[in-house]
PDB file of N, CA and C in Angstrom:
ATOM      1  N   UNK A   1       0.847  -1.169   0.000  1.00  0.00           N
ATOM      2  CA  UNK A   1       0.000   0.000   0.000  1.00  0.00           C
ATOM      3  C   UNK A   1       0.892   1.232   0.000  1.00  0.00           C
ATOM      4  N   UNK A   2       0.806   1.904  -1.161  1.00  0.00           N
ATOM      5  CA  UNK A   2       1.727   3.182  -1.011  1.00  0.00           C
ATOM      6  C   UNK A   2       0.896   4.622  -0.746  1.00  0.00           C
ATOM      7  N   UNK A   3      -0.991   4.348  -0.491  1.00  0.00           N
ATOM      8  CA  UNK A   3      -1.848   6.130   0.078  1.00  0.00           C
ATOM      9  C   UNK A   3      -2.519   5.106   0.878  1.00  0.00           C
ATOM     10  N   UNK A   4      -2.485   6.319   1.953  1.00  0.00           N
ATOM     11  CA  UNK A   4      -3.374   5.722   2.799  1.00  0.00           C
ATOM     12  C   UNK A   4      -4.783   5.974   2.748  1.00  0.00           C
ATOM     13  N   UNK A   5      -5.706   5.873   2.889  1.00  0.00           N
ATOM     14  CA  UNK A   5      -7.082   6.029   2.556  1.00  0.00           C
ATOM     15  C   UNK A   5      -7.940   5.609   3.691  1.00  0.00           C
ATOM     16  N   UNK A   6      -9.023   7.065   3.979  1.00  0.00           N
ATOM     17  CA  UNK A   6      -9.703   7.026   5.335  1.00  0.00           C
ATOM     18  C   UNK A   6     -10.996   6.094   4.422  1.00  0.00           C
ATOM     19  N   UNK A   7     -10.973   5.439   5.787  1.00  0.00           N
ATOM     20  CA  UNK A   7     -12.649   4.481   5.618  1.00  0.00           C
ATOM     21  C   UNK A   7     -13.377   4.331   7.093  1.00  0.00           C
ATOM     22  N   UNK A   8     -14.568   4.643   6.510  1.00  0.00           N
ATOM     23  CA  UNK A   8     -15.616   5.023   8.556  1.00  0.00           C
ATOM     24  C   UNK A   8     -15.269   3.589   9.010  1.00  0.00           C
ATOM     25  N   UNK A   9     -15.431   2.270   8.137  1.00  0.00           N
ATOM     26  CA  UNK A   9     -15.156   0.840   8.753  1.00  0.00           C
ATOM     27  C   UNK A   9     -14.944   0.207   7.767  1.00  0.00           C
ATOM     28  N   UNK A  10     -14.135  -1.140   8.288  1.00  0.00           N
ATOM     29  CA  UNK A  10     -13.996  -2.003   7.584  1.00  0.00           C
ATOM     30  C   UNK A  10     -13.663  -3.370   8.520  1.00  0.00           C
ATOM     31  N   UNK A  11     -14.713  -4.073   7.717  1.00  0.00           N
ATOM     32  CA  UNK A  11     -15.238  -5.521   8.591  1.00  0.00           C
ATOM     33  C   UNK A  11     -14.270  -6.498   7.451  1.00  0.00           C
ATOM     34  N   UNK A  12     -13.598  -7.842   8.583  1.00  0.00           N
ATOM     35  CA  UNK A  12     -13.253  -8.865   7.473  1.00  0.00           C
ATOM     36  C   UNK A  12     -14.208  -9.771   8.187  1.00  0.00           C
ATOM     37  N   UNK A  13     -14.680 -10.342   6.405  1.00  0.00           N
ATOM     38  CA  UNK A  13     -15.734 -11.362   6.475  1.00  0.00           C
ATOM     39  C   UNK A  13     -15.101 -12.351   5.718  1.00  0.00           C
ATOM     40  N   UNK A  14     -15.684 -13.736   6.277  1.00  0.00           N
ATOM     41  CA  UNK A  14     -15.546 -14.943   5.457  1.00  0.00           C
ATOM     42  C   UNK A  14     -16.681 -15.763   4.321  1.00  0.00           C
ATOM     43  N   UNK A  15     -16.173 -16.132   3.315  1.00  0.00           N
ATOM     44  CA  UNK A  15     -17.095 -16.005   2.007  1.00  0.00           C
ATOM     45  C   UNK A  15     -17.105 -17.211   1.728  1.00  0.00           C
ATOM     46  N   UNK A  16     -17.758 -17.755   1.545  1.00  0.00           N
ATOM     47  CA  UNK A  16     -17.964 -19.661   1.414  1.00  0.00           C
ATOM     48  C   UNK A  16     -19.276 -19.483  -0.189  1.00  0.00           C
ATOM     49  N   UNK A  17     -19.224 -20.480  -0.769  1.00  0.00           N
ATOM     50  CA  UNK A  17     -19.846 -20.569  -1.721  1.00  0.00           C
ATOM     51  C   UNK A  17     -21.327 -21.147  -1.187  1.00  0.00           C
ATOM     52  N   UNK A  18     -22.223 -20.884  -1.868  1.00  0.00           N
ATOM     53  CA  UNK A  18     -23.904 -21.310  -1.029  1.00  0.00           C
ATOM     54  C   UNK A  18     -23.874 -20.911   0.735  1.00  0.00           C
ATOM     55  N   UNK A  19     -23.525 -20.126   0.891  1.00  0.00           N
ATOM     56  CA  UNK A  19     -23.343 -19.600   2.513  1.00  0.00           C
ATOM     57  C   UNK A  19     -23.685 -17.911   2.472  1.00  0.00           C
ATOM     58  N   UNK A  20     -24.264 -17.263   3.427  1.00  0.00           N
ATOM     59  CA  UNK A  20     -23.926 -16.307   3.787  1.00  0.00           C
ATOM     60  C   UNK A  20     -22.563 -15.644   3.878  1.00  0.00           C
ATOM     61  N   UNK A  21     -21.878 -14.354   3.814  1.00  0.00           N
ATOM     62  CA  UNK A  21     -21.170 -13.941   4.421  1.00  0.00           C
ATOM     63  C   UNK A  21     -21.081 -13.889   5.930  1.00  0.00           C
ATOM     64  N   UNK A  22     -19.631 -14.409   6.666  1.00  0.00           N
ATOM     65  CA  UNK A  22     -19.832 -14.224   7.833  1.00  0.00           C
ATOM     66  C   UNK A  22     -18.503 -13.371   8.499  1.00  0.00           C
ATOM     67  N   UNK A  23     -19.286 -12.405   9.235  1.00  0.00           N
ATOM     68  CA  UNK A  23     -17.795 -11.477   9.678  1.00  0.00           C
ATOM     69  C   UNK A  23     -17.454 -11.750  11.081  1.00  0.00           C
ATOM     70  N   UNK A  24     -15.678 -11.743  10.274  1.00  0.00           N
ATOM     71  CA  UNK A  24     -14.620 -12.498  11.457  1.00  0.00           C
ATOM     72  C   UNK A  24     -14.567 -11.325  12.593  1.00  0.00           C
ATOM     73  N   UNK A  25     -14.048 -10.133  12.102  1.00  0.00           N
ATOM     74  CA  UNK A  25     -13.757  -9.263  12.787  1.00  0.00           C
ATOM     75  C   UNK A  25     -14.139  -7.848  12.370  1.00  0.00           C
ATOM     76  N   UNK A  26     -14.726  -7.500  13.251  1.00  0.00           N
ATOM     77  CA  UNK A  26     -15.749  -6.109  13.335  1.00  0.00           C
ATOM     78  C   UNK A  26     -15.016  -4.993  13.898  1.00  0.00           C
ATOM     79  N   UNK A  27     -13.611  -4.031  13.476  1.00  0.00           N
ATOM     80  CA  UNK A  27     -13.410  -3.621  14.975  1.00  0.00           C
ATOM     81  C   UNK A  27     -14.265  -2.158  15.189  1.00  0.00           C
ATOM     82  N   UNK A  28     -14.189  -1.460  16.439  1.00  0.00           N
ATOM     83  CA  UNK A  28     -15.075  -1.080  16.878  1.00  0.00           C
ATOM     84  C   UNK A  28     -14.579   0.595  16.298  1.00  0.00           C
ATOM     85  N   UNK A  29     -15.669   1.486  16.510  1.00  0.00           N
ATOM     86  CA  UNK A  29     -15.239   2.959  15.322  1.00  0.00           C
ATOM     87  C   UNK A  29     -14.493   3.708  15.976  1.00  0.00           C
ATOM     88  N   UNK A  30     -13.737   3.396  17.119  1.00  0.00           N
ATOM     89  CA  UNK A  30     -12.238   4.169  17.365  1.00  0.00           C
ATOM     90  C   UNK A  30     -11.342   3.745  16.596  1.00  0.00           C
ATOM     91  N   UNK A  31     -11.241   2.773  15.845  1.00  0.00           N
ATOM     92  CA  UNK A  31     -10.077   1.953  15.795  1.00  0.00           C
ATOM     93  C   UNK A  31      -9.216   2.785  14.680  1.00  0.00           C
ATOM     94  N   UNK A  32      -8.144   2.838  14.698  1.00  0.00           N
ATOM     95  CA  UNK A  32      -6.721   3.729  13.879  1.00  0.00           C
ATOM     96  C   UNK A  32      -6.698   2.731  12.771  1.00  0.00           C
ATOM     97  N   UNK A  33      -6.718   1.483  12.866  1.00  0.00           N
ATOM     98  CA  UNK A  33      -6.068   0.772  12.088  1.00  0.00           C
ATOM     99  C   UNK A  33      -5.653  -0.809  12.576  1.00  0.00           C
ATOM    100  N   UNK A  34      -6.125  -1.572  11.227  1.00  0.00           N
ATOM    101  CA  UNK A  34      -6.487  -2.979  10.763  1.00  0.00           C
ATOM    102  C   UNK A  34      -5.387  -3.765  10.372  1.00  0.00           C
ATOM    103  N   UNK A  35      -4.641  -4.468  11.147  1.00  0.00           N
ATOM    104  CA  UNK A  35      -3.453  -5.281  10.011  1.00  0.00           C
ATOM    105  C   UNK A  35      -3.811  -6.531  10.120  1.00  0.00           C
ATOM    106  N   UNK A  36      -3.632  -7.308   9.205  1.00  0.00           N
ATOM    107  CA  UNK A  36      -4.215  -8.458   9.083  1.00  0.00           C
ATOM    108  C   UNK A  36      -2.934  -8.904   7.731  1.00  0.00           C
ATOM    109  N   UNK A  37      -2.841 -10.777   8.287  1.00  0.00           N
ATOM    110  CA  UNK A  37      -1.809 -11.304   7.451  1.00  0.00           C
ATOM    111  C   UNK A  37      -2.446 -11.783   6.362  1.00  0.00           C
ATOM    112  N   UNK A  38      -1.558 -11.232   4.833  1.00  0.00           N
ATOM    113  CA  UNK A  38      -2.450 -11.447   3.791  1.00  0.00           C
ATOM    114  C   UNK A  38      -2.214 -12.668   3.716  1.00  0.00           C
ATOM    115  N   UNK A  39      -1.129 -13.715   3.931  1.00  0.00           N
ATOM    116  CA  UNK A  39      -0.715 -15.103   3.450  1.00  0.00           C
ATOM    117  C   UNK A  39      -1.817 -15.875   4.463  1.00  0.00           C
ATOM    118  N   UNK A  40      -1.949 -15.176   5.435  1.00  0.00           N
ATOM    119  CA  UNK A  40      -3.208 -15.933   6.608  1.00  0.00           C
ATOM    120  C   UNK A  40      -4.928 -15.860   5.681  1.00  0.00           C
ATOM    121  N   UNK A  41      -5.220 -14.760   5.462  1.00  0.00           N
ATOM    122  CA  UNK A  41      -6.810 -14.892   4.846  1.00  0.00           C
ATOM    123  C   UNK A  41      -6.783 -15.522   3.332  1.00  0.00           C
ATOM    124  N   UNK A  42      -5.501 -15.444   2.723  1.00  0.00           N
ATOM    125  CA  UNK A  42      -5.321 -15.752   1.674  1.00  0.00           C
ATOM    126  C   UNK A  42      -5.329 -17.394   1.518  1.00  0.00           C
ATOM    127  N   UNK A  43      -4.774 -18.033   2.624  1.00  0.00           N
ATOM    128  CA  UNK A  43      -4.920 -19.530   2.875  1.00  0.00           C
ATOM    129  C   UNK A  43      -6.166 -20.457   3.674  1.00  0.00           C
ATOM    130  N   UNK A  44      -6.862 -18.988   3.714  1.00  0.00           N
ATOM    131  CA  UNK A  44      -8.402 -19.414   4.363  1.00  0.00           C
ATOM    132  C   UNK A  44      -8.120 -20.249   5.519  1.00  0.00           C
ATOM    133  N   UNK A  45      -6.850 -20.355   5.939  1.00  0.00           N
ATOM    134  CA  UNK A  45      -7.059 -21.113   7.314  1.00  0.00           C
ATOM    135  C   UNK A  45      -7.984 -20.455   8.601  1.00  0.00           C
ATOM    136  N   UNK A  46      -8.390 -21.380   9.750  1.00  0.00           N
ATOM    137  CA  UNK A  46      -9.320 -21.523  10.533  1.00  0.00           C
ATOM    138  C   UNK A  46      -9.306 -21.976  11.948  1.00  0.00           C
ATOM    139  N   UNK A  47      -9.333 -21.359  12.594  1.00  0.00           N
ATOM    140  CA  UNK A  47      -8.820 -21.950  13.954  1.00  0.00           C
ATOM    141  C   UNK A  47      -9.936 -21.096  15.128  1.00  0.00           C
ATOM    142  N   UNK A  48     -10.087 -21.795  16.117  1.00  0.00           N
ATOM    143  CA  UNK A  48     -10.661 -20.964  17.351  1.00  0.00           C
ATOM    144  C   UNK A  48     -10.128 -19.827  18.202  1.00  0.00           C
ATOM    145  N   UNK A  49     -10.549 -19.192  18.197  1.00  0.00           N
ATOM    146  CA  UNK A  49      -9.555 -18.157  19.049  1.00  0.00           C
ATOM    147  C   UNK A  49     -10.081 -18.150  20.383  1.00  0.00           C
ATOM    148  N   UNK A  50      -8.193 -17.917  20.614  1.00  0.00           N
ATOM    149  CA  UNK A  50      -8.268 -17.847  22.413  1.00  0.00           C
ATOM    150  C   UNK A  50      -7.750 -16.736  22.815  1.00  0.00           C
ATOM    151  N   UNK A  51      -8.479 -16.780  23.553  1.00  0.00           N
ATOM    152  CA  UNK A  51      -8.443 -15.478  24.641  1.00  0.00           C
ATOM    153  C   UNK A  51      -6.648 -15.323  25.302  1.00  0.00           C
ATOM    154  N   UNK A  52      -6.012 -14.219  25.376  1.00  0.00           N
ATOM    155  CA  UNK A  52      -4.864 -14.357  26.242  1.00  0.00           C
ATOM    156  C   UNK A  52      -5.017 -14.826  27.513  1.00  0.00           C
ATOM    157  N   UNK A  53      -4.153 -15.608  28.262  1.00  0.00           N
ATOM    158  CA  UNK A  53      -4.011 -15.595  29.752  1.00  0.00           C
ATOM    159  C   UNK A  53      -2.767 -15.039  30.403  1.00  0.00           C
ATOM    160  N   UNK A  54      -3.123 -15.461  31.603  1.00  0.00           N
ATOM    161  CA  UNK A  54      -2.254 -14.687  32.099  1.00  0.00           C
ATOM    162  C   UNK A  54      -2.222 -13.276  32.421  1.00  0.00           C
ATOM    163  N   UNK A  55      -1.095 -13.020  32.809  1.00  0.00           N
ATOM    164  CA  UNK A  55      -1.403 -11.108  33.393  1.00  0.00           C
ATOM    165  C   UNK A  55      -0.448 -10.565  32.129  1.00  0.00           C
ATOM    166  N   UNK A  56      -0.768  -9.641  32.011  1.00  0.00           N
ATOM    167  CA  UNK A  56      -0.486  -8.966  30.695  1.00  0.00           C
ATOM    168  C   UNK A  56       1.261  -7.737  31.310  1.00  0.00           C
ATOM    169  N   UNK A  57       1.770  -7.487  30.189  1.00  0.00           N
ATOM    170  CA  UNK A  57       3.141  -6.960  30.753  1.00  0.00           C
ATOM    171  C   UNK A  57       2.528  -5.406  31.614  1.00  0.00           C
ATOM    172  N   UNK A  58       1.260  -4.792  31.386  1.00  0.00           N
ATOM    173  CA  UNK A  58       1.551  -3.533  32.467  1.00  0.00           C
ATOM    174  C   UNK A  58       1.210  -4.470  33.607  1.00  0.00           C
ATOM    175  N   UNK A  59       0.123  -5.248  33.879  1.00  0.00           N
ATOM    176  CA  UNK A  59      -0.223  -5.791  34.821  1.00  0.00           C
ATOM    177  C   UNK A  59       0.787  -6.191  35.477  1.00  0.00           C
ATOM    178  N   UNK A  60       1.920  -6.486  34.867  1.00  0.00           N
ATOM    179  CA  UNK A  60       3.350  -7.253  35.684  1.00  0.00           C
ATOM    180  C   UNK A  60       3.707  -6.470  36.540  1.00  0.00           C
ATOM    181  N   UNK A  61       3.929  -5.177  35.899  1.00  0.00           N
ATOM    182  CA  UNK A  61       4.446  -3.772  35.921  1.00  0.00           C
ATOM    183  C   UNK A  61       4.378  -3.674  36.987  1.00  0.00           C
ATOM    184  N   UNK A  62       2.815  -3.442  37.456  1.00  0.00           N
ATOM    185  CA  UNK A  62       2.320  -3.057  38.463  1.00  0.00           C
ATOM    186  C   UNK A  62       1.948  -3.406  39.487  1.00  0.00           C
ATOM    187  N   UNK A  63       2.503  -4.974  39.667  1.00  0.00           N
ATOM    188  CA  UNK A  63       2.631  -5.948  40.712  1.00  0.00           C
ATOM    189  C   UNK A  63       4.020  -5.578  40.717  1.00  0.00           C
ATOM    190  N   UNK A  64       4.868  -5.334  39.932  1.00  0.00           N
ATOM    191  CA  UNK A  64       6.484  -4.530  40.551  1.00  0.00           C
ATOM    192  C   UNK A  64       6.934  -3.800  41.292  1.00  0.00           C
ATOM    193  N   UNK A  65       6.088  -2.539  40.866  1.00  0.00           N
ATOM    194  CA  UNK A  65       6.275  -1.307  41.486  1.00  0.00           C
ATOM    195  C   UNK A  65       5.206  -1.374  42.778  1.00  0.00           C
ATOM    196  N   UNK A  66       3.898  -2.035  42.964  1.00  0.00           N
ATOM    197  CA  UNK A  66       3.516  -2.105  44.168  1.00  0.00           C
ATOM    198  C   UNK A  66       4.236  -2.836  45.495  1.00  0.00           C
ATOM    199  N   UNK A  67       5.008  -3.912  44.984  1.00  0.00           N
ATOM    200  CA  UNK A  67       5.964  -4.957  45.582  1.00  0.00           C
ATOM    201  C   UNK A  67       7.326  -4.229  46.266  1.00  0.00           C
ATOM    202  N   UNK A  68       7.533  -3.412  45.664  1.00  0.00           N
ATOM    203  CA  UNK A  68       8.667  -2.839  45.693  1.00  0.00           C
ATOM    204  C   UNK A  68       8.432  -1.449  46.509  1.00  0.00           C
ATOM    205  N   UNK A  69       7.350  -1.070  46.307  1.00  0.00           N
ATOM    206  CA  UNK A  69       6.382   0.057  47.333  1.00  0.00           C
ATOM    207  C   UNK A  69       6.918  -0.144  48.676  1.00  0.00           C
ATOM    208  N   UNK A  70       5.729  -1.510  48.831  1.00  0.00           N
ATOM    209  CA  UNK A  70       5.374  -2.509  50.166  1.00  0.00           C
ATOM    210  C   UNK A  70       7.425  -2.420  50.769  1.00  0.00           C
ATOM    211  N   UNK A  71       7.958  -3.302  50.115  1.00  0.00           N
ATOM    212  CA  UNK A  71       9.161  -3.726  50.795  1.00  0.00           C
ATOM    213  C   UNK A  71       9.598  -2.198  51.154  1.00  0.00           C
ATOM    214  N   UNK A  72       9.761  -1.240  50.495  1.00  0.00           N
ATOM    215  CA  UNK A  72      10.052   0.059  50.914  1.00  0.00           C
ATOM    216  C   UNK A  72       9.691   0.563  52.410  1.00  0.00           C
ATOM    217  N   UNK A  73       8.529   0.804  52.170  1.00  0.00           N
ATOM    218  CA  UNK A  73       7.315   1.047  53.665  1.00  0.00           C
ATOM    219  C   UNK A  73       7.837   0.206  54.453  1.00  0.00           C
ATOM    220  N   UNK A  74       7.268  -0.941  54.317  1.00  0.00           N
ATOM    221  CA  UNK A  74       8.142  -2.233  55.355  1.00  0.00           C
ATOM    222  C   UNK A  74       9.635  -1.563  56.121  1.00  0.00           C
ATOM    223  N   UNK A  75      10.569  -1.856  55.149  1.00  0.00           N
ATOM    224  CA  UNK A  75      12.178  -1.178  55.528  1.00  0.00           C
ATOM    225  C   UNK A  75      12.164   0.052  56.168  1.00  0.00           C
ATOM    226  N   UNK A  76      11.363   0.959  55.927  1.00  0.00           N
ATOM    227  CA  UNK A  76      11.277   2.177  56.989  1.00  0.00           C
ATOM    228  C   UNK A  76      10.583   2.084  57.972  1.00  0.00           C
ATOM    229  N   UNK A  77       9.898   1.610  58.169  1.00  0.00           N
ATOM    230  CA  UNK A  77       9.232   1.225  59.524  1.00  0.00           C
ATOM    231  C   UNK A  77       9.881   0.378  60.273  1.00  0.00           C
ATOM    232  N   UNK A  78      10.587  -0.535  59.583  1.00  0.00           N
ATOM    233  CA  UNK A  78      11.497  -1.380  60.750  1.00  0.00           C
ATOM    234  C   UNK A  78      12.336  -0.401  61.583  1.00  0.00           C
ATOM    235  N   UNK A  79      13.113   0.616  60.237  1.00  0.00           N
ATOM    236  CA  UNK A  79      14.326   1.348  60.740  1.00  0.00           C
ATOM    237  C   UNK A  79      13.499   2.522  61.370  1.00  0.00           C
ATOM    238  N   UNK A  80      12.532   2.676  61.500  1.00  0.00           N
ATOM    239  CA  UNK A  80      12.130   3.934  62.405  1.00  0.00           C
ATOM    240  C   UNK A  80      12.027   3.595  63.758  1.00  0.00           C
ATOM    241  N   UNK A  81      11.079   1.979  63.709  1.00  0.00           N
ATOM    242  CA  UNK A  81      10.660   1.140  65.302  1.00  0.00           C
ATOM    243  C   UNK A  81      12.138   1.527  65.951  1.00  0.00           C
ATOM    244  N   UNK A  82      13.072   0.833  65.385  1.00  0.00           N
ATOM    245  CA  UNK A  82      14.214   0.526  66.065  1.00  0.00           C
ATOM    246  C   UNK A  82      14.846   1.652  66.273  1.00  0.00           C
ATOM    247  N   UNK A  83      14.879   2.638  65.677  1.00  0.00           N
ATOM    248  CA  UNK A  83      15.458   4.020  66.124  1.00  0.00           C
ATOM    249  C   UNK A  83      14.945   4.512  67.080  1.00  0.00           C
ATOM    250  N   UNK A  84      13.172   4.077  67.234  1.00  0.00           N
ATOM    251  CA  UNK A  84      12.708   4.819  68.308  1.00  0.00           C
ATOM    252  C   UNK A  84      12.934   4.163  69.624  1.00  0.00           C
ATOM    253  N   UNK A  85      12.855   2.644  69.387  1.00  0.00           N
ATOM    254  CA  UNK A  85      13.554   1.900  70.691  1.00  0.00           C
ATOM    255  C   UNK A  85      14.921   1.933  71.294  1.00  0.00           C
ATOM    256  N   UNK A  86      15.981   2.611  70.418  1.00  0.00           N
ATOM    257  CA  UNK A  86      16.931   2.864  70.909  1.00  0.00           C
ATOM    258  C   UNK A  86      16.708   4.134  71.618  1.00  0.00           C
ATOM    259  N   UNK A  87      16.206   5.194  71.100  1.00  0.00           N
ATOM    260  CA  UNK A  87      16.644   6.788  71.918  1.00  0.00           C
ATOM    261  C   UNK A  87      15.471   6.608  73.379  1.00  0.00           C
ATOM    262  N   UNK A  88      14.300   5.527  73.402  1.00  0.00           N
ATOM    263  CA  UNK A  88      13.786   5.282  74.853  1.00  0.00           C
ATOM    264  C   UNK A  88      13.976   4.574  75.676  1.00  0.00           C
ATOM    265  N   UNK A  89      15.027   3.570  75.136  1.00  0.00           N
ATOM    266  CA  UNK A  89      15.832   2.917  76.519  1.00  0.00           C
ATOM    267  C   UNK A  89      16.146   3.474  77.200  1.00  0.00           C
ATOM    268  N   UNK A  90      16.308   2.653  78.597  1.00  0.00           N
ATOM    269  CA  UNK A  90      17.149   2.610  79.620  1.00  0.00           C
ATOM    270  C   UNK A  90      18.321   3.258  79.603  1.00  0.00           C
ATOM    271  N   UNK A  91      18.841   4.051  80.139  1.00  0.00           N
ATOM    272  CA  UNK A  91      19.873   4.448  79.901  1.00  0.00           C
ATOM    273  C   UNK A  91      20.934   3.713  81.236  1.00  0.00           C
ATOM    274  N   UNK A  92      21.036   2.959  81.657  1.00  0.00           N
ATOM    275  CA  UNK A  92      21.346   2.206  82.841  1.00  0.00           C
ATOM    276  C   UNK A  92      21.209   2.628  84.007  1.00  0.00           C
ATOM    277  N   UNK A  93      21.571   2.348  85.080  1.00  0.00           N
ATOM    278  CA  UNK A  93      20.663   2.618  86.592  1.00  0.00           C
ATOM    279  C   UNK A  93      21.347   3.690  86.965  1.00  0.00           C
ATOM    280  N   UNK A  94      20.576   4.710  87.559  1.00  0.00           N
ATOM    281  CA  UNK A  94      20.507   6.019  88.093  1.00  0.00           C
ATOM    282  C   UNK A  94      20.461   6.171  89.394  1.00  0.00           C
ATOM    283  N   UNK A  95      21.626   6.955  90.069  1.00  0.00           N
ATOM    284  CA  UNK A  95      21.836   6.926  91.169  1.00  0.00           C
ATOM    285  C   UNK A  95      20.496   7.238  92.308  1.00  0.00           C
ATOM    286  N   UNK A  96      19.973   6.440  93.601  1.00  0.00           N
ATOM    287  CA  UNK A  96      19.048   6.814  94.130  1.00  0.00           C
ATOM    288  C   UNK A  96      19.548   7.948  95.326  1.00  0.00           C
ATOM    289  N   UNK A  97      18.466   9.062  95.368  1.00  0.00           N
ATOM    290  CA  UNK A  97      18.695   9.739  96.474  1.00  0.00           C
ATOM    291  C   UNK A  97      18.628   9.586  97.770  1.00  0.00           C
TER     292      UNK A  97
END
């Protein structure tokens, strides 16, 4: 493709002889843009589609940076407890009057 050319939509449908048209993929009217493998529709292959699993890479992300939050908070609160338990000790026994 060497111009690009605006279109309100564009649906890919599958075309069978004595059949209806049936459309694969509809995308929705935000969409920028459609790529699709020509050697894939071109070989009419067919398969079920699956859904991704798993947590997706921001989702990782953001089990990172919350993880890494936590251990933060954690580490200062240890080092604060213990700072504060040192300056309210005992300072050892004090002469009685």
């Amino acid at each position: 493709m060497t111009d690009s050319v605006r279109m309100s939509r564009a649906d890919v449908a599958a075309f069978r002889p004595n059949a209806r048209p049936r459309v694969l993929i509809a995308p929705v009217d935000t969409a920028q843009a459609l790529n699709m493998a020509n050697q894939l529709i071109a070989s009419g292959a067919v398969r079920r589609g699956q859904p991704p699993t798993g947590l997706g890479p921001n989702t990782k992300a953001l089990i990172g940076v919350v993880a890494l939050a936590l251990l933060t908070a954690t580490t200062l609160v240890v080092v604060m407890v213990g700072r504060s338990r040192r300056y309210h000790a005992p300072q050892g026994k004090k002469d009685r009057l």
